[in-house]
Protein backbone atom coordinates (compact mmCIF):
# COMPACT_ATOMS: atom_id res chain seq x y z
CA UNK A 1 73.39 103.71 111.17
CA UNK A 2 69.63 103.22 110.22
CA UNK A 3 69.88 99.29 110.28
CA UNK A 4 71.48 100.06 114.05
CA UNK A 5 68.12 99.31 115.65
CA UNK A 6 66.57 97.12 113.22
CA UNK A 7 67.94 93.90 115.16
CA UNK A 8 69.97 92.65 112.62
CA UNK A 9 72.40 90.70 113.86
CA UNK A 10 74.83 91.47 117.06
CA UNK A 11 77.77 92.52 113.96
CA UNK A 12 75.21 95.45 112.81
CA UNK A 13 74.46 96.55 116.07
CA UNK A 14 78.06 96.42 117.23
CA UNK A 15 79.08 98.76 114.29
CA UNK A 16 76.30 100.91 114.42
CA UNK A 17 76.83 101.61 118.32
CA UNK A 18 80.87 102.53 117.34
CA UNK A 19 79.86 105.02 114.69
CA UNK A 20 77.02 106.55 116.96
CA UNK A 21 79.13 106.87 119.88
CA UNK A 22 81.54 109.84 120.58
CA UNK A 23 83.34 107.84 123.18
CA UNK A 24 84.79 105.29 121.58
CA UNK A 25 86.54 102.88 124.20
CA UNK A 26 84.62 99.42 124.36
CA UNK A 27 83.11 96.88 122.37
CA UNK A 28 84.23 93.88 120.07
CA UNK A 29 84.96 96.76 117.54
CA UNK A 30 87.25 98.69 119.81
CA UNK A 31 88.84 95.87 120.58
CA UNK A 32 89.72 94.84 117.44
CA UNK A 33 90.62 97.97 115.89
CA UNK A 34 93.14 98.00 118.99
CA UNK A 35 94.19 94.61 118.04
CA UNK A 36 94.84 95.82 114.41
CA UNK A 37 96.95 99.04 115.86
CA UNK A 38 99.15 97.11 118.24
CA UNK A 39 100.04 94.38 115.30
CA UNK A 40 101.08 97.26 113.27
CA UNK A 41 102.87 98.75 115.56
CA UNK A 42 104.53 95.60 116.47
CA UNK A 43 105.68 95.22 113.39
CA UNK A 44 107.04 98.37 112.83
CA UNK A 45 109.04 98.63 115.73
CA UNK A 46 110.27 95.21 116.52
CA UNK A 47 110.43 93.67 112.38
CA UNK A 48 111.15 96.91 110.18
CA UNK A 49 114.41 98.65 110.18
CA UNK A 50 115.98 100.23 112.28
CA UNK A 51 114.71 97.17 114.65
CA UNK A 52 114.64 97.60 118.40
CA UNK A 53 115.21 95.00 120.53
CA UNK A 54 112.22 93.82 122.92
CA UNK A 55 113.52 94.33 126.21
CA UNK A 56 111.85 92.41 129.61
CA UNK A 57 112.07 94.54 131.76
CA UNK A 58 111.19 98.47 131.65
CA UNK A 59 108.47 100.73 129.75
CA UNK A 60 106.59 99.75 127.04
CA UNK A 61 103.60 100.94 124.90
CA UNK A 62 99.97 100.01 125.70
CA UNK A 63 99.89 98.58 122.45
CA UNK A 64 102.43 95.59 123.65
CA UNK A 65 100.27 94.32 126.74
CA UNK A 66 97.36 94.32 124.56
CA UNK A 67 99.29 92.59 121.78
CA UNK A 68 100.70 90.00 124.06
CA UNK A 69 97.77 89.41 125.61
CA UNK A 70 95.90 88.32 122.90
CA UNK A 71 98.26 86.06 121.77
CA UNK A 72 97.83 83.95 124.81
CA UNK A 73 95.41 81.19 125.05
């Protein structure tokens, strides 16, 4: 948190500003930590037992879009 404004490098600041901030919802560290969550919960509801099956059509978790979508080129 000290180093925050010290101008050390955009990875620094980009931590920094996610620890200082109460609202957490933007940012490459958001988006990666939200990356992170929807692998694991991939994973655990698609690969692990008792599978589901992933179904087209209907409702899904916001964690599958945002999976999906970074998969894509």
């Amino acid at each position: 948190m000290k180093h925050r404004e010290a101008k050390l490098g955009p990875f620094i600041r980009e931590v920094g500003d996610f620890i200082a901030h109460a609202k957490r919802d933007r940012g490459a560290t958001c988006d990666a930590m939200a990356f992170v969550f929807a692998q694991t919960a991939f994973f655990q509801t698609y690969q692990m037992d008792p599978k589901q099956s992933l179904e087209p059509n209907g409702v899904c978790g916001w964690w599958l879009r945002h999976y999906l979508s970074r998969l894509s080129p």
